[in-house]
N, C-alpha and C. Protein backbone atom coordinates (compact mmCIF):
# COMPACT_ATOMS: atom_id res chain seq x y z
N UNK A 1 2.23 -9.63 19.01
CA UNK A 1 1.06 -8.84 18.63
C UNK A 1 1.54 -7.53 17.98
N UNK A 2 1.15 -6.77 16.49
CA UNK A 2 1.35 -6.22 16.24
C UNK A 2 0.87 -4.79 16.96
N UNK A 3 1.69 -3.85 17.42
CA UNK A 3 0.85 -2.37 17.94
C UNK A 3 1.19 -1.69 16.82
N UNK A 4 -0.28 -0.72 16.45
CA UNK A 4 0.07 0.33 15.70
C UNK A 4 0.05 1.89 16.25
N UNK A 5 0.13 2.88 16.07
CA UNK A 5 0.20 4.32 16.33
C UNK A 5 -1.62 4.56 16.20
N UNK A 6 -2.12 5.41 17.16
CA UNK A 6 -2.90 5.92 16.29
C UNK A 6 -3.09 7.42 16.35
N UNK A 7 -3.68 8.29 15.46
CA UNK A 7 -3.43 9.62 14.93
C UNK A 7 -4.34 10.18 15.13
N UNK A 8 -3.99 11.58 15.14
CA UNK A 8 -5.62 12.29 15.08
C UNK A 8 -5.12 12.92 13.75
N UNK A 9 -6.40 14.03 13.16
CA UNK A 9 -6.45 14.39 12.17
C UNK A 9 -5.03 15.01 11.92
N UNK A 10 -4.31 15.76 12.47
CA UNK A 10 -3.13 16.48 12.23
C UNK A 10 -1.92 15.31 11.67
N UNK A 11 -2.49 13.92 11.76
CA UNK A 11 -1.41 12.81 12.02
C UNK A 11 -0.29 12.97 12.53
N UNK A 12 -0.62 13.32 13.95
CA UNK A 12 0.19 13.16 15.13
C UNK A 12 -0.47 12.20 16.31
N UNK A 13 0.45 11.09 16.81
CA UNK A 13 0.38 9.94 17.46
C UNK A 13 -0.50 10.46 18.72
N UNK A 14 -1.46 9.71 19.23
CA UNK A 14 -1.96 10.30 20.35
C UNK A 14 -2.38 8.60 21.10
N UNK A 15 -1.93 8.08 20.49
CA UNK A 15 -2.37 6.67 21.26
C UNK A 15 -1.35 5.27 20.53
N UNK A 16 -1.60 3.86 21.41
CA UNK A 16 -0.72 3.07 20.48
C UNK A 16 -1.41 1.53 20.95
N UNK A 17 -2.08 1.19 20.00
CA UNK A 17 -3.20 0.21 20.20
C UNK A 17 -2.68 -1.35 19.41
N UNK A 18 -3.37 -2.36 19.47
CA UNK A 18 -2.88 -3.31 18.59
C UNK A 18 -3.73 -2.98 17.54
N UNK A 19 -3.45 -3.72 16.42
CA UNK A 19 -3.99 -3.87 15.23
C UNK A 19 -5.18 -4.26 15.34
N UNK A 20 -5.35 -5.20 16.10
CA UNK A 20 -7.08 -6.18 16.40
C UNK A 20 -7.88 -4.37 16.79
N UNK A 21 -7.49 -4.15 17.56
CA UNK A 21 -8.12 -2.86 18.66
C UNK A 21 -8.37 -1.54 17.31
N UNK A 22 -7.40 -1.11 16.56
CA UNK A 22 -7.69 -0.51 15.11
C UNK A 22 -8.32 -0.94 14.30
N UNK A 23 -8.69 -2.03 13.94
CA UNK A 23 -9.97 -2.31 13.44
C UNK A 23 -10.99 -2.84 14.17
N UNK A 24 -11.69 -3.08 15.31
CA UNK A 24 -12.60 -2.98 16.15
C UNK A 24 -13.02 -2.17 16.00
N UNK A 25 -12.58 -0.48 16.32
CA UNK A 25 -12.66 0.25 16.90
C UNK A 25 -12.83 1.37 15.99
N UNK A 26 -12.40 1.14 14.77
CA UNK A 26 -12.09 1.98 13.51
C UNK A 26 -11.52 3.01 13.88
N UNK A 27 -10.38 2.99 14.50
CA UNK A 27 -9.71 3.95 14.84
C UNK A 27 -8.71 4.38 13.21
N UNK A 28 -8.04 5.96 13.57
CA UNK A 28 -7.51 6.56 12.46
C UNK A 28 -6.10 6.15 12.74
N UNK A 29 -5.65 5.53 11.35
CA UNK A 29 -4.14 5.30 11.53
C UNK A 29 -3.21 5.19 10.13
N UNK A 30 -2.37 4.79 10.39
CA UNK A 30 -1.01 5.24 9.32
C UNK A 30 -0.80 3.81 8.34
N UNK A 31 -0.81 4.17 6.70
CA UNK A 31 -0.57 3.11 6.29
C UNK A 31 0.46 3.28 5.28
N UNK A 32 1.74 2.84 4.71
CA UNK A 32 1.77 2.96 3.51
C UNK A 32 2.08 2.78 2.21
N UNK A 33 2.51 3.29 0.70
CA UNK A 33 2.22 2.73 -0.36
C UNK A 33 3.22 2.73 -1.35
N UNK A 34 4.30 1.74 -1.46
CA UNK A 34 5.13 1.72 -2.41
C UNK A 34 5.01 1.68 -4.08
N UNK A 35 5.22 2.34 -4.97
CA UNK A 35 4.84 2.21 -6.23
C UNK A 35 6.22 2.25 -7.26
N UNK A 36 6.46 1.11 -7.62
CA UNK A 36 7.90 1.03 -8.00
C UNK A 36 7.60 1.25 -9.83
N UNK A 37 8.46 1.78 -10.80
CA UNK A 37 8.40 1.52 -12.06
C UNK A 37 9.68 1.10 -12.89
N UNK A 38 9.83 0.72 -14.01
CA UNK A 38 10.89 0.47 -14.82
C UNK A 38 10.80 1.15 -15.33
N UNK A 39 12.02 1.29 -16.36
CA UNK A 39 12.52 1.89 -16.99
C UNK A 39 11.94 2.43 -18.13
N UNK A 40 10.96 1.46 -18.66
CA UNK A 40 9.75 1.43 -19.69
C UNK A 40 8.60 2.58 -19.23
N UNK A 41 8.70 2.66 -17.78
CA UNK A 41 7.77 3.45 -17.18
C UNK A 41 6.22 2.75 -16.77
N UNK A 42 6.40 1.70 -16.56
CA UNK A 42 5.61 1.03 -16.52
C UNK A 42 5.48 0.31 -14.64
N UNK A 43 4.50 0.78 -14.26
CA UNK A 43 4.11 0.26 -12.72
C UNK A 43 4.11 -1.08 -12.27
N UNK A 44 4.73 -1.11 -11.30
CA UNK A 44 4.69 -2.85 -10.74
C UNK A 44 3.36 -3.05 -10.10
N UNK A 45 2.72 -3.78 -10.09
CA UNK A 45 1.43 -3.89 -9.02
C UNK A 45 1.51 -5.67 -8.70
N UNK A 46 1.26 -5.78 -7.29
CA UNK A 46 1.27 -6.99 -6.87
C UNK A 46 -0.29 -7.42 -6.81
N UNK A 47 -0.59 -8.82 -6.62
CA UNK A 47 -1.46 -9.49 -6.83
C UNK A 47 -1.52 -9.99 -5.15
N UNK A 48 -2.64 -9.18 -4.30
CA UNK A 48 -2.28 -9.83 -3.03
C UNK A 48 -2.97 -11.19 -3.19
N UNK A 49 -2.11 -11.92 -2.10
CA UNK A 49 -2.72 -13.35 -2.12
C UNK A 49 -3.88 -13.61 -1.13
N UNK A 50 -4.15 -14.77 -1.08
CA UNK A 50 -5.83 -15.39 -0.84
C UNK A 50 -5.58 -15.83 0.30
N UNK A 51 -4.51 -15.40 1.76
CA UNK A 51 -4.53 -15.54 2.71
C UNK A 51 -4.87 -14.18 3.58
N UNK A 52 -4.91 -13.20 2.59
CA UNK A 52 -5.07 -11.25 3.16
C UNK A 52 -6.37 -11.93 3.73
N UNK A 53 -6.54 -11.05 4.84
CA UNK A 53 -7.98 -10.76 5.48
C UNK A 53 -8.89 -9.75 4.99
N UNK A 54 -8.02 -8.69 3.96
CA UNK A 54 -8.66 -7.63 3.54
C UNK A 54 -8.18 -7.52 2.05
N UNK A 55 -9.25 -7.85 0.90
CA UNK A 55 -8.87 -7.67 -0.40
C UNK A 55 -8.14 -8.81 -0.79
N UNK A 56 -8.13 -9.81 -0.67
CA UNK A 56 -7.31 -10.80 -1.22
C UNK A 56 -7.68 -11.44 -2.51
N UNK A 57 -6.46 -11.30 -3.54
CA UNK A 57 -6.55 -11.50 -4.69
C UNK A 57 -7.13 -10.26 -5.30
N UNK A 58 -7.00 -9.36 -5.07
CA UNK A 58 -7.21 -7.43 -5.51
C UNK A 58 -5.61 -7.39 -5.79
N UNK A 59 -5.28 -6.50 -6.39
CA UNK A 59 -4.28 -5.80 -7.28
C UNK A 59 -4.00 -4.68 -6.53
N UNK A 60 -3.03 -4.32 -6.32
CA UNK A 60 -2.33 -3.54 -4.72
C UNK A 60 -0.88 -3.02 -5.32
N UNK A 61 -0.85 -2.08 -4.81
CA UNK A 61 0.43 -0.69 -4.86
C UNK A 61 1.82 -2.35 -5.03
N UNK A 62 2.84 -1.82 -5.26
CA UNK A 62 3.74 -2.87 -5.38
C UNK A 62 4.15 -3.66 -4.12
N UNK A 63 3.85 -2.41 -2.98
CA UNK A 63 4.29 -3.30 -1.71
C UNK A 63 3.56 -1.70 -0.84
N UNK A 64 3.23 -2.35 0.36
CA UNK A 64 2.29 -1.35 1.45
C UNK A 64 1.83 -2.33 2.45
N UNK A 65 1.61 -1.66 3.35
CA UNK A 65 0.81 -2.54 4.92
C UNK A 65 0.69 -0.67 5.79
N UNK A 66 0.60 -1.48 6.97
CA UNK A 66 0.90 -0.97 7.90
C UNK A 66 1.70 -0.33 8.83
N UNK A 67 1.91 1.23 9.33
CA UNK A 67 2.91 1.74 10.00
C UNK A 67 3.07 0.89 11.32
N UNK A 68 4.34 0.11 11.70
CA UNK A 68 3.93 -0.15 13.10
C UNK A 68 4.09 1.46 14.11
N UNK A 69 3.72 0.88 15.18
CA UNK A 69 3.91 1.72 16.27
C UNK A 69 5.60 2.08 16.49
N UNK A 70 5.88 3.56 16.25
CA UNK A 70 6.88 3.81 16.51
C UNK A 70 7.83 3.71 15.24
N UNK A 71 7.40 3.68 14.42
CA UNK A 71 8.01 3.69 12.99
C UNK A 71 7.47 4.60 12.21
N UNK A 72 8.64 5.46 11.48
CA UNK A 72 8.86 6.44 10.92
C UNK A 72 7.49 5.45 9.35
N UNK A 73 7.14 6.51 8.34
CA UNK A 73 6.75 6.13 7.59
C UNK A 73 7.56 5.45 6.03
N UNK A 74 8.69 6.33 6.15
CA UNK A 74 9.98 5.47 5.19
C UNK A 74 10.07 4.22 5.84
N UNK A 75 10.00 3.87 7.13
CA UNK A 75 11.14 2.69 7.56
C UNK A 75 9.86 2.15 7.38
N UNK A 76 8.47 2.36 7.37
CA UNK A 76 7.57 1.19 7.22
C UNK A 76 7.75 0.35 6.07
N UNK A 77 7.88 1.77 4.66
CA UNK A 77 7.72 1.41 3.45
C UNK A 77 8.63 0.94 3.05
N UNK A 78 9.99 0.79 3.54
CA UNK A 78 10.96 -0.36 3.43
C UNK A 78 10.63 -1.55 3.92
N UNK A 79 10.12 -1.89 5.16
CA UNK A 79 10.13 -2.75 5.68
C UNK A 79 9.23 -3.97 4.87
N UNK A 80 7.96 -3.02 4.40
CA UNK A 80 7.22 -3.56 3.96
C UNK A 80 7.85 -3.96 2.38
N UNK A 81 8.82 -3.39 1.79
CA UNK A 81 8.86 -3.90 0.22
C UNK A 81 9.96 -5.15 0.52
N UNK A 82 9.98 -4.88 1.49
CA UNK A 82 11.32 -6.22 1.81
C UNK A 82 10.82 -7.10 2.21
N UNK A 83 9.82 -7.34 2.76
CA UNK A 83 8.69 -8.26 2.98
C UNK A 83 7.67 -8.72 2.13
N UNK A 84 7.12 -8.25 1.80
CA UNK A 84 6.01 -8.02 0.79
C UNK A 84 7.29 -8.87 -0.95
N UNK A 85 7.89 -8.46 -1.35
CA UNK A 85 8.32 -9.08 -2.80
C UNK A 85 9.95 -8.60 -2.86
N UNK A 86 10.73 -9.02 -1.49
CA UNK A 86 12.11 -9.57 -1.28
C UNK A 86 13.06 -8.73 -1.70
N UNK A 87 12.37 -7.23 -1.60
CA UNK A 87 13.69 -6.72 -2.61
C UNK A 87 14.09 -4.99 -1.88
N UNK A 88 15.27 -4.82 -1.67
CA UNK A 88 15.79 -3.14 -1.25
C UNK A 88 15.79 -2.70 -2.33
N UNK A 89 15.07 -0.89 -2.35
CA UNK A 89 15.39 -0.23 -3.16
C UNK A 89 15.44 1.21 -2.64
N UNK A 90 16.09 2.32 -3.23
CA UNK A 90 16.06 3.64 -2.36
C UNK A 90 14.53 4.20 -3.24
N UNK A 91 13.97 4.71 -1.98
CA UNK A 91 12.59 5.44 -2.23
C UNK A 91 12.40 6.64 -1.92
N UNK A 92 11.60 7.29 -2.44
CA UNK A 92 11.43 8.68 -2.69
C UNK A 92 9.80 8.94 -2.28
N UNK A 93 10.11 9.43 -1.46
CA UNK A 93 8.67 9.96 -0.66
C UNK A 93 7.27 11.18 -2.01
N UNK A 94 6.11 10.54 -2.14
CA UNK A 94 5.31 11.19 -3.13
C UNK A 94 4.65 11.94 -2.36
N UNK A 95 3.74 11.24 -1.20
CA UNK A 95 2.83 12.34 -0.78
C UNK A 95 2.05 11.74 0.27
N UNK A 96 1.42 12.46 1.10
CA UNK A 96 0.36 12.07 2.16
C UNK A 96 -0.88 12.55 1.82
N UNK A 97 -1.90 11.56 2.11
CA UNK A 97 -3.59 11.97 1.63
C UNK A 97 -4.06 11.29 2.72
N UNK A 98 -5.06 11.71 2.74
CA UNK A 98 -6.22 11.15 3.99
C UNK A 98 -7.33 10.45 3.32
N UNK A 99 -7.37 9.17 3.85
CA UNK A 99 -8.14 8.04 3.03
C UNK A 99 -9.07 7.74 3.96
N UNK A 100 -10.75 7.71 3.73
CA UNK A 100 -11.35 7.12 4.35
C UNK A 100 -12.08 5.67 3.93
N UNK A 101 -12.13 4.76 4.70
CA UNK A 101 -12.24 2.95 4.08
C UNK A 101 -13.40 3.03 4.64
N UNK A 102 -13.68 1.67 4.72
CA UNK A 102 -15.00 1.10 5.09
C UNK A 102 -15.35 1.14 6.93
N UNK A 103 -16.72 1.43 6.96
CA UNK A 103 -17.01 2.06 8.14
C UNK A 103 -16.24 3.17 8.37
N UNK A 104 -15.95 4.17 7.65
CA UNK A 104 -15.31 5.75 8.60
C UNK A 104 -14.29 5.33 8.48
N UNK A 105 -13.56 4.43 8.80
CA UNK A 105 -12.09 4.87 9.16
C UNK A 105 -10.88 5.52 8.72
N UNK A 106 -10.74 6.26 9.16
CA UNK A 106 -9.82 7.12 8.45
C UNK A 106 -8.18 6.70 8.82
N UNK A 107 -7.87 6.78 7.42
CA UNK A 107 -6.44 6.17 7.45
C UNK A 107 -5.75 7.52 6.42
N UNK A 108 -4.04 7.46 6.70
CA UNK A 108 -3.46 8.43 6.38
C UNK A 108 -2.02 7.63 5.75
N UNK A 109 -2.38 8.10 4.44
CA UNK A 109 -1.64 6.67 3.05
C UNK A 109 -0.69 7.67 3.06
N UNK A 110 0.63 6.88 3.19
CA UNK A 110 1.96 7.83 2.84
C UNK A 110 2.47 7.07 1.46
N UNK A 111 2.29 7.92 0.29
CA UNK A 111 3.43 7.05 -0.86
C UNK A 111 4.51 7.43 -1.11
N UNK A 112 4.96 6.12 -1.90
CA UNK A 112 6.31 6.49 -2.55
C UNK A 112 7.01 5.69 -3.63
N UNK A 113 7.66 6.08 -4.30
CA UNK A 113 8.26 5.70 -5.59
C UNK A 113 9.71 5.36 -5.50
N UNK A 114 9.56 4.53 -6.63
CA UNK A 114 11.38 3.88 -6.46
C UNK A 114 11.02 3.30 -7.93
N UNK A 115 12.40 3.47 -8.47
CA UNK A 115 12.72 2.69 -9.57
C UNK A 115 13.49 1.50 -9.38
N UNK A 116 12.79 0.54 -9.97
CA UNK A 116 13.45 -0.73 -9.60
C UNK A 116 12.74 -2.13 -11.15
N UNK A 117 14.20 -2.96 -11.52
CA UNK A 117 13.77 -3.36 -12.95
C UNK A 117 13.20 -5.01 -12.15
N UNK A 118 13.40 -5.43 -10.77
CA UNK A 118 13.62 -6.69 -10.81
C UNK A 118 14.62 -7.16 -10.32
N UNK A 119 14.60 -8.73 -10.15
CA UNK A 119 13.53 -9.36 -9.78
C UNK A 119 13.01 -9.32 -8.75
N UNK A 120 11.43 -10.05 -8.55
CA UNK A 120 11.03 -10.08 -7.59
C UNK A 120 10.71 -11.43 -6.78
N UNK A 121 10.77 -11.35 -5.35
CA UNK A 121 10.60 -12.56 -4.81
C UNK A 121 9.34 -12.43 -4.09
N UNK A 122 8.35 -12.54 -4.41
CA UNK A 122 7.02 -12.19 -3.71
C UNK A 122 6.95 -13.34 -2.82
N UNK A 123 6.90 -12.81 -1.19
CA UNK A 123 6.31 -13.79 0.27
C UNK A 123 5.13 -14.59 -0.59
N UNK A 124 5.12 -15.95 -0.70
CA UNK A 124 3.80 -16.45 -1.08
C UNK A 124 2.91 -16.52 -0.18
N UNK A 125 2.78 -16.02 1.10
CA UNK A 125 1.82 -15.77 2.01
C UNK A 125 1.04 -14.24 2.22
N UNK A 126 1.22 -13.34 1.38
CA UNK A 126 1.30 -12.36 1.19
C UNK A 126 0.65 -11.91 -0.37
N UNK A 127 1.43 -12.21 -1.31
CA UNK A 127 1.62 -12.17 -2.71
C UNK A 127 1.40 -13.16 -3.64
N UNK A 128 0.57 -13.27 -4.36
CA UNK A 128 0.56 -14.10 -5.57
C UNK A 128 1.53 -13.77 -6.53
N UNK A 129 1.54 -12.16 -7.31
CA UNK A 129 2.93 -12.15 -8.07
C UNK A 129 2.74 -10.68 -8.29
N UNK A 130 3.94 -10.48 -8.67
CA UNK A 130 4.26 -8.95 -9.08
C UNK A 130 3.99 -9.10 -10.62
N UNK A 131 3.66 -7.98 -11.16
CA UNK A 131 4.12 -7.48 -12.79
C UNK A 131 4.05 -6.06 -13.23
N UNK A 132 4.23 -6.11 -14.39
CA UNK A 132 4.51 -4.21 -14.38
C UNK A 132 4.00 -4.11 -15.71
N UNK A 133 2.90 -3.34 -15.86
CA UNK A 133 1.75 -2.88 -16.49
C UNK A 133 2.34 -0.99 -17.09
N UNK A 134 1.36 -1.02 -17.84
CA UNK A 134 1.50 0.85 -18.52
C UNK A 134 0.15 0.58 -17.87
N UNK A 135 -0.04 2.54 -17.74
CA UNK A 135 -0.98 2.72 -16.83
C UNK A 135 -2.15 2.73 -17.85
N UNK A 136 -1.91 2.91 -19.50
CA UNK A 136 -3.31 2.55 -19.89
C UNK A 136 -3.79 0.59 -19.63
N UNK A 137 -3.38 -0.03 -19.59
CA UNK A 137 -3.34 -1.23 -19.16
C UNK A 137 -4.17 -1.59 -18.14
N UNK A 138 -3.43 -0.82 -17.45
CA UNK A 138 -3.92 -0.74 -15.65
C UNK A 138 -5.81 0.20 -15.89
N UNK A 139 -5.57 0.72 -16.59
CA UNK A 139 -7.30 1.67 -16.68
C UNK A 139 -7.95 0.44 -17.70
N UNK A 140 -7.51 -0.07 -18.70
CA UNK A 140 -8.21 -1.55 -19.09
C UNK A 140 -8.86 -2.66 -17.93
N UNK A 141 -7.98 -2.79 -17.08
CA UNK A 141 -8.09 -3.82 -16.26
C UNK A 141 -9.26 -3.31 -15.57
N UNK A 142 -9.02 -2.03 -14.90
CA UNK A 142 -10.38 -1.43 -14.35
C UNK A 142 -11.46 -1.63 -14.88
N UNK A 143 -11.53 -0.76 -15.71
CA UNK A 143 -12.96 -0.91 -16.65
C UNK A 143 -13.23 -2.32 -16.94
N UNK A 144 -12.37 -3.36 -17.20
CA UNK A 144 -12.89 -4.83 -17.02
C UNK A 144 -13.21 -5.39 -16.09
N UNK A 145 -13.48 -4.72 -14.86
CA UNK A 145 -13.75 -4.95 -13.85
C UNK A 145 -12.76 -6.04 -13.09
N UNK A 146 -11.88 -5.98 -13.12
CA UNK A 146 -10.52 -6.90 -12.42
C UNK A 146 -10.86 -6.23 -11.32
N UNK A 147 -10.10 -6.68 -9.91
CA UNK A 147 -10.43 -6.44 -8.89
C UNK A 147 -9.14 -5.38 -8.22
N UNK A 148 -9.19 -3.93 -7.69
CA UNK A 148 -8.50 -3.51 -7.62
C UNK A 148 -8.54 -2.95 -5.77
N UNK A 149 -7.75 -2.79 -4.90
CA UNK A 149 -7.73 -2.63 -3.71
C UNK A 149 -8.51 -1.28 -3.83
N UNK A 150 -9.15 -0.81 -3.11
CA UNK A 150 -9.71 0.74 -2.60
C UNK A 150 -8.84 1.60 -3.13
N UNK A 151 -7.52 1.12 -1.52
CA UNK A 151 -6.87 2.32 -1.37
C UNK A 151 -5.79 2.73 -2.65
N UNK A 152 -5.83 1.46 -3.31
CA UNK A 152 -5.04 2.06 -4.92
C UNK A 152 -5.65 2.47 -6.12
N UNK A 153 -7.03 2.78 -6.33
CA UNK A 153 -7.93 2.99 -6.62
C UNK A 153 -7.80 4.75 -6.35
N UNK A 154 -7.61 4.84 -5.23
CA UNK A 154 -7.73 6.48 -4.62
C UNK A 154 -6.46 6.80 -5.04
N UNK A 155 -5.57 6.15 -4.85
CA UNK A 155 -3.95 6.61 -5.03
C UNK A 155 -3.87 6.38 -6.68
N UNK A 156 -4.29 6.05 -7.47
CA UNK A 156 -4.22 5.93 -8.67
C UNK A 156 -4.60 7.11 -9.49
N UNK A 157 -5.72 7.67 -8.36
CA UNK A 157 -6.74 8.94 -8.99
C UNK A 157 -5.64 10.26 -9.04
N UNK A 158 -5.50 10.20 -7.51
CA UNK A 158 -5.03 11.76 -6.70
C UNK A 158 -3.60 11.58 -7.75
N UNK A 159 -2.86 10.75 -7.67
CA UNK A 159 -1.06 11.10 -7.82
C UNK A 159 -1.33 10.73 -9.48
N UNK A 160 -1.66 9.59 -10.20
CA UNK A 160 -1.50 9.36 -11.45
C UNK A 160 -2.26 9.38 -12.37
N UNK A 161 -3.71 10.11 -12.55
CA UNK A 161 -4.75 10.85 -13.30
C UNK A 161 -5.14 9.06 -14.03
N UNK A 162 -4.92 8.11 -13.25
CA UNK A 162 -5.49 6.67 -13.99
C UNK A 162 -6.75 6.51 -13.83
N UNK A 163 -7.46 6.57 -12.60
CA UNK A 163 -8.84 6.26 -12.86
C UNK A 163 -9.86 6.93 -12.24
C-alpha cells in the first residue's frame, strides 16, 4: 500500500496516510513535476495512458506522480522519471506552487527540469508515449482542445507564460 506524507499549508509533514485515505479525504499533499527539454528547446510531454485513474490519455509534465511518505521531493522526481519513461537524468529543481484540484484539495507541485535528448522507454502501464513539442505547438494543441492534465495546465501558466 502506498503511504503518502501529508502537509499543512507551510508544507511541513504533519501526518502519513495511504493514498486511498488522501483522496477520500482530500487531504493536502506533495506531488511532483518533471519537465525535460532538448536541445532544440523543445518540451517532452508524455501521453498518460488509459489505465491512470486520474486523466488518462491527457498530456502530462514528462514524468510526475506522487511524493511517497518519507521522500525527499528530488528523490520522488527521480523515482518517478525512472518509472514513468525508463530513463536517469540530473535535475534541477524550478519551483514550488500550491495547486488546488478538484474538490479543494490542495496539493503542493514541486518542479523540475533536466535536459535530456532520449530515448525513451515509456512503462506501457503508465504511458502511451513521450514526444517533444515547441511550446507554440503545445498552445496549438490547447486551443484545439487536446486534452491536457490540470496540473500542467497551471504549471505551464506560472513557470512558462504557455497558456
Amino acid at each position: 500500500m502506498e503511504m503518502m506524507d501529508v502537509v499543512n499549508e507551510k508544507d511541513e509533514v504533519v501526518g502519513v496516510v495511504s493514498k486511498k485515505e488522501i483522496y477520500e479525504k482530500s487531504l493536502p499533499h506533495r506531488i511532483v513535476h518533471v519537465f525535460v527539454f532538448n536541445k532544440k528547446g523543445e518540451l517532452a510531454l508524455q501521453l498518460q495512458g488509459r489505465e491512470k485513474k486520474y486523466c488518462p490519455l491527457h498530456w502530462m509534465c514528462t514524468a510526475g506522480g506522487h511524493v511517497q511518505a518519507g521522500e525527499t521531493y528530488e528523490q520522488a522526481a527521480v523515482r518517478e522519471f525512472k518509472e514513468e519513461v525508463g530513463a536517469e537524468v540530473p535535475i534541477t529543481f524550478l519551483g514550488k506552487d500550491l495547486f488546488i484540484g478538484p474538490k479543494g484539495i490542495r496539493k503542493t507541485l514541486a518542479s523540475f527540469m533536466a535536459s535530456y535528448e532520449g530515448p525513451f522507454s515509456p512503462n506501457p502501464h503508465e504511458v502511451e508515449k513521450v514526444e517533444f513539442f515547441t511550446f507554440d505547438r503545445i498552445k496549438e494543441m490547447i486551443k484545439g482542445g487536446e486534452k491536457f492534465h490540470p496540473e500542467l495546465l497551471f504549471l505551464l501558466r506560472k513557470h512558462f507564460n504557455v497558456y
